[in-house]
Protein backbone atom coordinates (compact mmCIF):
# COMPACT_ATOMS: atom_id res chain seq x y z
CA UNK A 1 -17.20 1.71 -44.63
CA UNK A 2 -20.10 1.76 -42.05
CA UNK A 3 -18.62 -0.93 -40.50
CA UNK A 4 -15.27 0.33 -40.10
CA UNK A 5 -16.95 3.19 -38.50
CA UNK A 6 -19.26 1.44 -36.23
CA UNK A 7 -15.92 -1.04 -34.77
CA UNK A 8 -13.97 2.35 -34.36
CA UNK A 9 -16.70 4.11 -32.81
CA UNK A 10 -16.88 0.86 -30.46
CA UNK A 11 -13.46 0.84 -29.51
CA UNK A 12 -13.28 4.38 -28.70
CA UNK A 13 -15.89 3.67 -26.16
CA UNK A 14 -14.02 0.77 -24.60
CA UNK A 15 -11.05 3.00 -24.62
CA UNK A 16 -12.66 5.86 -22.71
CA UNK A 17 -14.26 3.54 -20.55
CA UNK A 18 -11.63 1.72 -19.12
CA UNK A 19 -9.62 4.79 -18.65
CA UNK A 20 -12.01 5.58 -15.49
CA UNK A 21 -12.24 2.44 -14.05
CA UNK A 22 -9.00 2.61 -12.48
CA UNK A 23 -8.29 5.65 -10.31
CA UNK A 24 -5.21 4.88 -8.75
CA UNK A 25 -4.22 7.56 -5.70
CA UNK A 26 -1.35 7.32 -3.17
CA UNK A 27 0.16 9.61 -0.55
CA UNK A 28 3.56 9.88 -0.03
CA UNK A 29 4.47 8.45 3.68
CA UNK A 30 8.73 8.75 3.57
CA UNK A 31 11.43 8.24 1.03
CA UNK A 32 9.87 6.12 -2.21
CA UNK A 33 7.17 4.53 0.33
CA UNK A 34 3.68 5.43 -0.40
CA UNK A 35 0.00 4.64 1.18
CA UNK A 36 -1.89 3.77 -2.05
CA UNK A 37 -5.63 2.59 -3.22
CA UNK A 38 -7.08 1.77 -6.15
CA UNK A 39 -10.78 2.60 -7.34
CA UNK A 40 -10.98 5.23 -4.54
CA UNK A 41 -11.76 2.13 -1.86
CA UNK A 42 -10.90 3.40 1.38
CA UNK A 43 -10.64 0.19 2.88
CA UNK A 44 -8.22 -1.11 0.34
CA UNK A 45 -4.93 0.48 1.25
CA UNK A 46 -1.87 -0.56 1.23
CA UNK A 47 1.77 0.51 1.01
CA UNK A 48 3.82 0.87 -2.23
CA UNK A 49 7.43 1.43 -3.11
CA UNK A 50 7.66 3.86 -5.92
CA UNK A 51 10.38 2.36 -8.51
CA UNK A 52 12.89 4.91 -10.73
CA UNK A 53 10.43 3.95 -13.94
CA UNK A 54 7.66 5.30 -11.51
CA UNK A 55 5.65 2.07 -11.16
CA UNK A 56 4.72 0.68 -7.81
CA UNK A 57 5.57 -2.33 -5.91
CA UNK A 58 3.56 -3.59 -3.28
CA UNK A 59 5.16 -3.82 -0.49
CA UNK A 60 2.35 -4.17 2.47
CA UNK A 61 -1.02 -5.67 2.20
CA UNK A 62 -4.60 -4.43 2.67
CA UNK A 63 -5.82 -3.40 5.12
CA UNK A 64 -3.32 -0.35 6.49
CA UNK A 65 -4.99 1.61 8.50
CA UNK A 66 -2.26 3.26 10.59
CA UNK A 67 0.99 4.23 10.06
CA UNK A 68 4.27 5.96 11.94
CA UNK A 69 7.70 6.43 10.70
CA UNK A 70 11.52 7.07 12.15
CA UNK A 71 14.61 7.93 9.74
CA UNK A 72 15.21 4.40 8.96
CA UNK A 73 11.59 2.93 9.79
CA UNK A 74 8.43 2.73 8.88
CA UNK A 75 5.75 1.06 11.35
CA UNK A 76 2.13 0.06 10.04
CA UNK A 77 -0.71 -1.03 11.44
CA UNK A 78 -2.69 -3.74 9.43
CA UNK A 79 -6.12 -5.30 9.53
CA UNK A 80 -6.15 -8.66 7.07
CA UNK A 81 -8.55 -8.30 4.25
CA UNK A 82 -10.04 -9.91 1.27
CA UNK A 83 -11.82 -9.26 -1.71
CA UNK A 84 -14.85 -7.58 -1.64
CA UNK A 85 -13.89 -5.51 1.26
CA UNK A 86 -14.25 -8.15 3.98
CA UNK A 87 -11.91 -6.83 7.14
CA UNK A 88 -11.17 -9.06 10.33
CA UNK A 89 -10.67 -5.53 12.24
CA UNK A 90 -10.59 -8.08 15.02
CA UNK A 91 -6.69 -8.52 14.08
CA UNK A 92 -4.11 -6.27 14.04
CA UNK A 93 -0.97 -7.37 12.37
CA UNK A 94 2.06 -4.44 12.65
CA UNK A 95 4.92 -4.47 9.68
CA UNK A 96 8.01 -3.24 10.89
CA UNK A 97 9.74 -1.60 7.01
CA UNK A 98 13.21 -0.78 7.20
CA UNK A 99 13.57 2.33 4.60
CA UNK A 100 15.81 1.89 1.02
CA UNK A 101 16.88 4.81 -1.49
CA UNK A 102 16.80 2.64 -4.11
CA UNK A 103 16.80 -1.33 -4.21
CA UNK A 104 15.30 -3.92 -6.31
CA UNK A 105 13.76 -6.11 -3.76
CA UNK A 106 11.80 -3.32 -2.01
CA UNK A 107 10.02 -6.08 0.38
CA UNK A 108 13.80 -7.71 1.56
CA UNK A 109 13.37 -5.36 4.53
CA UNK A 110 9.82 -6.13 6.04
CA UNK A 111 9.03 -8.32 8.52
CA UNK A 112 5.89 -8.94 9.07
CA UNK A 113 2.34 -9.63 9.45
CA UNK A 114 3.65 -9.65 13.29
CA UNK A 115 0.96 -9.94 16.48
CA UNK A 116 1.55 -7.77 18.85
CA UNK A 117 4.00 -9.85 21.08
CA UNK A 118 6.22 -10.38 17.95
CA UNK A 119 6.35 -6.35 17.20
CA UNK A 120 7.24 -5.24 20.60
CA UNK A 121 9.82 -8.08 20.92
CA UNK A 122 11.58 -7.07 17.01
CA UNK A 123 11.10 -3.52 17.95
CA UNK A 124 13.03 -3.97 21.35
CA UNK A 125 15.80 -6.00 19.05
CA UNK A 126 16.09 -3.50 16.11
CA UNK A 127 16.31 -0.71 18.73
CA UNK A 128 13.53 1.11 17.71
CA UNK A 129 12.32 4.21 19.48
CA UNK A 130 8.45 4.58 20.19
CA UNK A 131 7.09 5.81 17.25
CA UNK A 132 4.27 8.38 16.62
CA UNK A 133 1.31 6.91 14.32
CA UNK A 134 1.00 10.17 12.20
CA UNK A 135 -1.19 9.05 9.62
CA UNK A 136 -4.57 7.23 10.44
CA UNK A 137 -7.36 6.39 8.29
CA UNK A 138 -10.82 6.56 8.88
């Protein structure tokens, strides 16, 4: 009997524990398209496409740090990353995201990492108007 108690009593604990390891936030930027972290890292954020079931589907890499929108774009501003928050802020790749209701394949409309050469050319063929970074982090 004790040791029933002691394994339930342990697992509890794991339970509870593991439950706080994993804040997950995200701001809405347009549409099903969210900025989202995990574990609170401000450095770590990326954009997600929020699925009917609710889930999230990464869309664009760490690092974003700046992003603008249109009706049927979204523009971002992306320093490369990797694990444990190592950023090349001397690189700036832009994702040009061209904005779905509802799809399966959330990512079938990005193009990118793009230098800056490549964005202004794309952005000059896809007719896109300048667009306003509106949210910037840090």
């Amino acid at each position: 009997m004790k040791r029933s108690r002691c394994f339930l009593s342990i697992a509890i604990c794991l339970f509870l524990v593991s439950c706080f390891g994993d804040e997950f936030e995200s701001k809405k930027i347009l549409g099903n398209y969210y900025l989202t972290t995990t574990d609170g890292f401000q450095n770590n954020i990326y954009i997600d496409f929020k699925l009917e079931t609710g889930n999230f589907v990464g869309v664009v890499p760490s690092c974003v740090f700046s992003v603008g929108c249109s009706k049927k774009y979204i523009i971002a501003k992306q320093h490369p990353f990797s694990y444990p928050a190592n950023i090349d802020s001397s690189l700036t790749n832009y994702y040009i995201l061209h904005v779905h209701k509802k799809t399966l394949v959330p990512d079938s409309g990005v193009l990118g990492p793009l230098n800056l050469k490549e964005f202004q050319f794309k952005k000059k063929e896809l007719r896109i108007e300048d667009v306003e970074f509106s949210m910037t982090i840090r």
